[in-house]
Protein backbone atom coordinates (compact mmCIF):
# COMPACT_ATOMS: atom_id res chain seq x y z
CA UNK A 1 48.29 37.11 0.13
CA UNK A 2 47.37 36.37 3.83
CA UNK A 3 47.39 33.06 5.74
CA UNK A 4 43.57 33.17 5.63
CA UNK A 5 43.53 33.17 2.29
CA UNK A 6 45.28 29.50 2.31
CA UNK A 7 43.73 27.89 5.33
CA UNK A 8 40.63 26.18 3.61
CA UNK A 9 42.01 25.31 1.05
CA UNK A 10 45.26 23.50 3.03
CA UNK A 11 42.61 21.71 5.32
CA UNK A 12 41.15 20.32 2.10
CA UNK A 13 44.07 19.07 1.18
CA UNK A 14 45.60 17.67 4.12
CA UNK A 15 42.66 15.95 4.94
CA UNK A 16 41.64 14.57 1.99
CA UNK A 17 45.24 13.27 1.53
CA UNK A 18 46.12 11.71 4.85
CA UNK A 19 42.96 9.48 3.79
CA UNK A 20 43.33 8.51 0.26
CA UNK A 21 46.63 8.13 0.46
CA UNK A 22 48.16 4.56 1.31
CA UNK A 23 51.62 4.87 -0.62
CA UNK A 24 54.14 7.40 -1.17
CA UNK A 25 52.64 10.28 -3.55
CA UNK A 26 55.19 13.10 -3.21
CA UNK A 27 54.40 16.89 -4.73
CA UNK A 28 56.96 19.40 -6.10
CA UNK A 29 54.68 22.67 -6.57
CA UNK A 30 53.92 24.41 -2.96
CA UNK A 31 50.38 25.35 -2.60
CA UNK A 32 51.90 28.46 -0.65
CA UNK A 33 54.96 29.42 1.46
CA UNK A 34 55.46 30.93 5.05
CA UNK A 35 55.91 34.51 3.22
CA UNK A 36 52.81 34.29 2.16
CA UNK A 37 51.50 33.65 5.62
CA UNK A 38 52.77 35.95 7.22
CA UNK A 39 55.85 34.29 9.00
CA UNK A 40 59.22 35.28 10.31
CA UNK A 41 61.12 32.48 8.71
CA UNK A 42 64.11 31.41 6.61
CA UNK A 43 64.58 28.89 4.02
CA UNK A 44 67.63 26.33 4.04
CA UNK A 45 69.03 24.46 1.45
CA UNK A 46 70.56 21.45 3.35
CA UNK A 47 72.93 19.33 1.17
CA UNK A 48 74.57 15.84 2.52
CA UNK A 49 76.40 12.79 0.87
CA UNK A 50 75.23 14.58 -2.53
CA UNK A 51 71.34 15.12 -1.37
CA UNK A 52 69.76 18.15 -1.23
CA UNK A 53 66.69 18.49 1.27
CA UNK A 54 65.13 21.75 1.50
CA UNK A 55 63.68 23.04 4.77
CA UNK A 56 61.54 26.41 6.43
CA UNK A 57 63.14 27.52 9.84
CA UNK A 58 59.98 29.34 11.44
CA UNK A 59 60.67 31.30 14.46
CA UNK A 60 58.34 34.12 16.13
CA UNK A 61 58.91 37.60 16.57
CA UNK A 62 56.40 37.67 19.72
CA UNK A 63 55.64 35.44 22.39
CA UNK A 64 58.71 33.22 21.80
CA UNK A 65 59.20 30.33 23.64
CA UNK A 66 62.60 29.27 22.50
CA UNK A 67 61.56 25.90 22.32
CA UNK A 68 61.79 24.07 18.67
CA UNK A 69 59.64 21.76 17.01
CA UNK A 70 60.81 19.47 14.26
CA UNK A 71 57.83 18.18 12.44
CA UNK A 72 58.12 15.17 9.80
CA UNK A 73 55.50 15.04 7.76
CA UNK A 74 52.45 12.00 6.57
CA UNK A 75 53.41 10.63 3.04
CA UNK A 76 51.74 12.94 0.61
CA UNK A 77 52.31 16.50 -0.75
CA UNK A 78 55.44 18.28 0.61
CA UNK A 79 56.00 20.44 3.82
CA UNK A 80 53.87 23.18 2.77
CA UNK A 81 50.46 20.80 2.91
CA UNK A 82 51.59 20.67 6.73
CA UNK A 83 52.09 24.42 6.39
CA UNK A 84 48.94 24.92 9.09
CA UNK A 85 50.91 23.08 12.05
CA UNK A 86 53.80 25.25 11.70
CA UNK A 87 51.66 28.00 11.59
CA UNK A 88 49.48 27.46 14.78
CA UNK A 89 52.87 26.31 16.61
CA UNK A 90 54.22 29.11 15.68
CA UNK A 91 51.56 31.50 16.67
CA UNK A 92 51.94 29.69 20.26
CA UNK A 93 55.43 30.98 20.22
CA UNK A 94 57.30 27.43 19.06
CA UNK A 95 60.26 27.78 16.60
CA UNK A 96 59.67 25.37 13.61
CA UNK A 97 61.46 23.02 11.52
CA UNK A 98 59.76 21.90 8.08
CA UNK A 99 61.56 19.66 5.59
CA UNK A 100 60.97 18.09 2.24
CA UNK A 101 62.08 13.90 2.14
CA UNK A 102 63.85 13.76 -1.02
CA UNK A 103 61.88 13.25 -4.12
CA UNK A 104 58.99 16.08 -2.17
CA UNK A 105 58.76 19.76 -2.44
CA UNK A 106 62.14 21.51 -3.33
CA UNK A 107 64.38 18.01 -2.47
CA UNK A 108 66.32 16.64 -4.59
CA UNK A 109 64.72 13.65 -6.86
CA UNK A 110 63.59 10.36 -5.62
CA UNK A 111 62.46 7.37 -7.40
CA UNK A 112 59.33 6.59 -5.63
CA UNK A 113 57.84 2.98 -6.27
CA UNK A 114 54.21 2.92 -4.74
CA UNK A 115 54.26 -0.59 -3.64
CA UNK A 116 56.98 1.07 -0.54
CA UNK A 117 55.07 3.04 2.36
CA UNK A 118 58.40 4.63 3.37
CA UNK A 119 61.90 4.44 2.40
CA UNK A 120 65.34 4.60 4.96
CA UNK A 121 66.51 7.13 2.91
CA UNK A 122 63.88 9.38 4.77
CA UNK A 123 65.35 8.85 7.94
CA UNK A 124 68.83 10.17 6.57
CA UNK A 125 67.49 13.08 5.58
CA UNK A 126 65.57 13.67 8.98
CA UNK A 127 69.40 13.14 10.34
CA UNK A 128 70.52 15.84 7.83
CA UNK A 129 68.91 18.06 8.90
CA UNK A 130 69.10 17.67 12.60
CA UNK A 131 72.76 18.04 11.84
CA UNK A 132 72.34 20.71 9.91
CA UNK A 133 70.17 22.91 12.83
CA UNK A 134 72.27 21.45 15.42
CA UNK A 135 75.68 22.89 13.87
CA UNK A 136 73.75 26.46 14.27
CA UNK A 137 73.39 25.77 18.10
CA UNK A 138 69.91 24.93 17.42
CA UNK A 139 68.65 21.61 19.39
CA UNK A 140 64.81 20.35 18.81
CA UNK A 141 63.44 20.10 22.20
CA UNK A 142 60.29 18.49 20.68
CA UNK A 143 59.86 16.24 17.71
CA UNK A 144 56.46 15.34 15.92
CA UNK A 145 55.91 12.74 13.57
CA UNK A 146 52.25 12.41 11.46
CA UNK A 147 51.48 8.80 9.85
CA UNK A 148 54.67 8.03 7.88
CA UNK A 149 56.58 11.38 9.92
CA UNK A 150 56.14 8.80 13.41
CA UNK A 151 57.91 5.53 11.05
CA UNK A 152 61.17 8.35 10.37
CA UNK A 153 61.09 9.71 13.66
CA UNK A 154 60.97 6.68 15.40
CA UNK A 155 63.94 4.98 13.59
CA UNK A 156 65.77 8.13 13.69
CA UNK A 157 65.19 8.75 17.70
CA UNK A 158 66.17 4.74 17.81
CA UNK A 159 69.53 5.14 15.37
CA UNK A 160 70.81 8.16 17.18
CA UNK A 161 71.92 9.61 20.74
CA UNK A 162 69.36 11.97 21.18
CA UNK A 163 68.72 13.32 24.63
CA UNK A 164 66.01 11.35 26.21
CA UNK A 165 64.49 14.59 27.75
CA UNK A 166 63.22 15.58 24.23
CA UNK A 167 59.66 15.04 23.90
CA UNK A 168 58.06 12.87 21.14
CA UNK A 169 53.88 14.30 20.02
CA UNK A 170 52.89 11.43 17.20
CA UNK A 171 49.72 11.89 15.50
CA UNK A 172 48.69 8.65 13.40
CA UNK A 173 51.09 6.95 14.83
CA UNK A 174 52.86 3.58 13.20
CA UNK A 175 53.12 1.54 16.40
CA UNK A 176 52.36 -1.96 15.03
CA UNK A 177 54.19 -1.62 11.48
CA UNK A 178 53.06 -5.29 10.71
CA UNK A 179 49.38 -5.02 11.70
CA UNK A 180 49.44 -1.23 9.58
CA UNK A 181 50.15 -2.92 6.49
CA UNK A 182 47.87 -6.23 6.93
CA UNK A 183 44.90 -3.45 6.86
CA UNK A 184 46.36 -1.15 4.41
CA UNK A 185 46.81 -4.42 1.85
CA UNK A 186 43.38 -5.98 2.98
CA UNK A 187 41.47 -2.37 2.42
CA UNK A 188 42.88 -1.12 -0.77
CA UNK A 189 43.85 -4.49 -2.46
CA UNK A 190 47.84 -3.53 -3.35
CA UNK A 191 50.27 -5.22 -2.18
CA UNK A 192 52.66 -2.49 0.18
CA UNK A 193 55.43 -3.28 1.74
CA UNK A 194 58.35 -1.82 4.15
CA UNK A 195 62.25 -1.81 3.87
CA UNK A 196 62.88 -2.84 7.40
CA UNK A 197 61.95 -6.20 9.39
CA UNK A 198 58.75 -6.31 11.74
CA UNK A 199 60.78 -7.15 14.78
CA UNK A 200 63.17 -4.20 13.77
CA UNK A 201 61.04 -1.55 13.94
CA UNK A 202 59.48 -3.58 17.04
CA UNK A 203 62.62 -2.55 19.07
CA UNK A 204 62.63 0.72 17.54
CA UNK A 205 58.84 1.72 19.63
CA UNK A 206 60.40 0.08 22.12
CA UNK A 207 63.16 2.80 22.71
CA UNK A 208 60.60 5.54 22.69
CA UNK A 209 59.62 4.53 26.29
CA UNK A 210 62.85 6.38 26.99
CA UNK A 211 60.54 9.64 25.65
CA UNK A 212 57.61 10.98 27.28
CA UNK A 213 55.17 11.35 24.51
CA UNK A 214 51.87 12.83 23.69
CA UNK A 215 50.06 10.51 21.41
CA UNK A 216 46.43 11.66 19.10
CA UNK A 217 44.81 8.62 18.31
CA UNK A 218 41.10 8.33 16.53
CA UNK A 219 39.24 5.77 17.68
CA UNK A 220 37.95 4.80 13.59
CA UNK A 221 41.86 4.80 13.08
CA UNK A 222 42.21 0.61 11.70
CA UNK A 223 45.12 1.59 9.70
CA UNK A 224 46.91 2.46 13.14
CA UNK A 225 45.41 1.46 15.67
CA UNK A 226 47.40 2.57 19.33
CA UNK A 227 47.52 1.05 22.77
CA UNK A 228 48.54 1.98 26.00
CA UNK A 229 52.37 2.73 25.92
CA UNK A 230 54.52 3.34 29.45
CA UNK A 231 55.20 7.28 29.41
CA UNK A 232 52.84 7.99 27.01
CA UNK A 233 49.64 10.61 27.30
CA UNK A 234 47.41 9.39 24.58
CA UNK A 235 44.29 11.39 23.54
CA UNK A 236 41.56 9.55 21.96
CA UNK A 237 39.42 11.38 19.71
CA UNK A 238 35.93 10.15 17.66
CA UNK A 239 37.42 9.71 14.52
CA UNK A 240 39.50 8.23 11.81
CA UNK A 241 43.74 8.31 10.90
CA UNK A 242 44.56 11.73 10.70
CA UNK A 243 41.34 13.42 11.55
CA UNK A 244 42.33 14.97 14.68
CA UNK A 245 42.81 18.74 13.49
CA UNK A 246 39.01 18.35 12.50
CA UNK A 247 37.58 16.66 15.59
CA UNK A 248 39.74 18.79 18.42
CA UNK A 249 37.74 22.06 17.62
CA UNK A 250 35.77 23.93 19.78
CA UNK A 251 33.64 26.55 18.19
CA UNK A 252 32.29 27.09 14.62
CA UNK A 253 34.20 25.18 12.01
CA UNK A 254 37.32 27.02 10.49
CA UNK A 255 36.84 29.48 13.08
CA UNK A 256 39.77 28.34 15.24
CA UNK A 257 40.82 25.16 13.94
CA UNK A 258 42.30 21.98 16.17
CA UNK A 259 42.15 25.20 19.56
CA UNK A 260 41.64 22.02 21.15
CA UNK A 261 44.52 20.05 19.26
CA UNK A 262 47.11 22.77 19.96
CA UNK A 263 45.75 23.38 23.33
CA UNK A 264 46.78 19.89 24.21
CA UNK A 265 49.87 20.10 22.83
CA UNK A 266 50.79 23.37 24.69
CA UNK A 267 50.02 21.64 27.97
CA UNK A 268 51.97 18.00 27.75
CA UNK A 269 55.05 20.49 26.52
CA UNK A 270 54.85 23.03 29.95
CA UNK A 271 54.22 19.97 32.24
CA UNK A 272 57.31 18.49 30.96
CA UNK A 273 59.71 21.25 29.95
């Protein structure tokens, strides 16, 4: 079955999860897997401190850039709901990491309490499997967090020596943790929490001024709301958390979807690589 056969379907799902969802709600069945679209790719089993997080390498046969993106994922589903941005970077000749958080996809199993938006132990296995690609000589040039993918890449990028040249995209971005869950409590009426301190992950989006960054931000986003940050591009878009793949399309709907969106993309990473 062929990649076109998926992509309606996916962009149901990814939308319509990135805004129900306001805790963790992980999925172990993939809706489909790069075979089945059509992708050069291999699949790693990455084990660490007795975890096991499983992970797609995508990497092009044409047009290859040599340049890899590690994407962490928004807090529902598992990597194969974000499926479609591996696919379109990998079309534009970007090498790809995907990776299931424990307790999502083919991971090992997680006890997930709802009233958490994210857990630390995502950020370990974000550092697994850096490790893990870096051990093969393979170094993420560019990493790309969506909603709770920005929390675990920002901590991460904060925890660890990474070279400052690598470049940060964020889509839905977490940059006032404190003021994120104020709405997400006041709009849904659950109490949700974090496992780190305000002022913590404060310092933590501090460091990423080290980064230059290209930053999607809707302007109906209240969950996550963005200013102005110092070496940061930020493209503002009509619309609310997450719905940037659907706004940043020129053309009939489905035809090309989020040209714009990768187009964008494509551009911040040749002006600064």
């Amino acid at each position: 079955m062929k990649r076109q056969n998926f992509l309606s379907l996916l962009l149901l799902l990814l939308i319509g999860a990135t805004q129900l969802s306001y805790a963790i709600k992980p999925k172990k069945d993939y809706t489909s897997t790069p075979k089945e679209w059509g992708l050069n790719y291999k699949e790693n089993t990455i084990t660490s401190d007795g975890v096991s997080i499983k992970s797609w390498y995508l990497s092009p046969t044409a047009n290859r850039k040599n340049i890899t993106v590690l994407l962490s994922y928004a807090d529902m589903g598992n990597m194969s709901y974000y499926l479609f941005f591996g696919q379109k970077l990998y079309d534009d000749g970007y090498d790809v990491i995907l990776y299931d958080y424990r307790g999502f996809g083919g991971s090992s199993a997680f006890p997930v309490d709802t009233s958490h938006i994210f857990y630390h132990e995502y950020e370990a296995d974000l550092k697994s499997v850096y490790d893990f690609y870096a051990t093969k000589g393979i170094h993420p040039k560019i990493f790309m967090g969506l909603s709770m993918g920005t929390v675990i890449t920002t901590m991460f990028l904060a925890d660890n020596n990474i070279d400052n040249k690598c470049l940060v995209v964020y889509d839905g971005f977490v940059q006032n943790l404190e003021k994120t869950i104020a709405v997400l409590n006041s709009s849904f009426g659950k109490k949700v929490m974090a496992p780190v301190k305000y002022s913590v992950y404060k310092n933590d989006v501090k460091k990423l001024e080290q980064h230059k960054m290209l930053i999607f931000s809707g302007n109906k986003d209240t969950r996550c709301p963005v200013t102005d940050m110092p070496n940061a591009d930020i493209v503002r878009y009509d619309g609310g958390h997450l719905q940037s793949i659907k706004v940043l399309t020129r053309g009939p709907d489905n035809a090309d979807m989020a040209n714009i969106y990768f187009e964008k993309i494509d551009a911040f990473v040749n002006k600064n690589i």
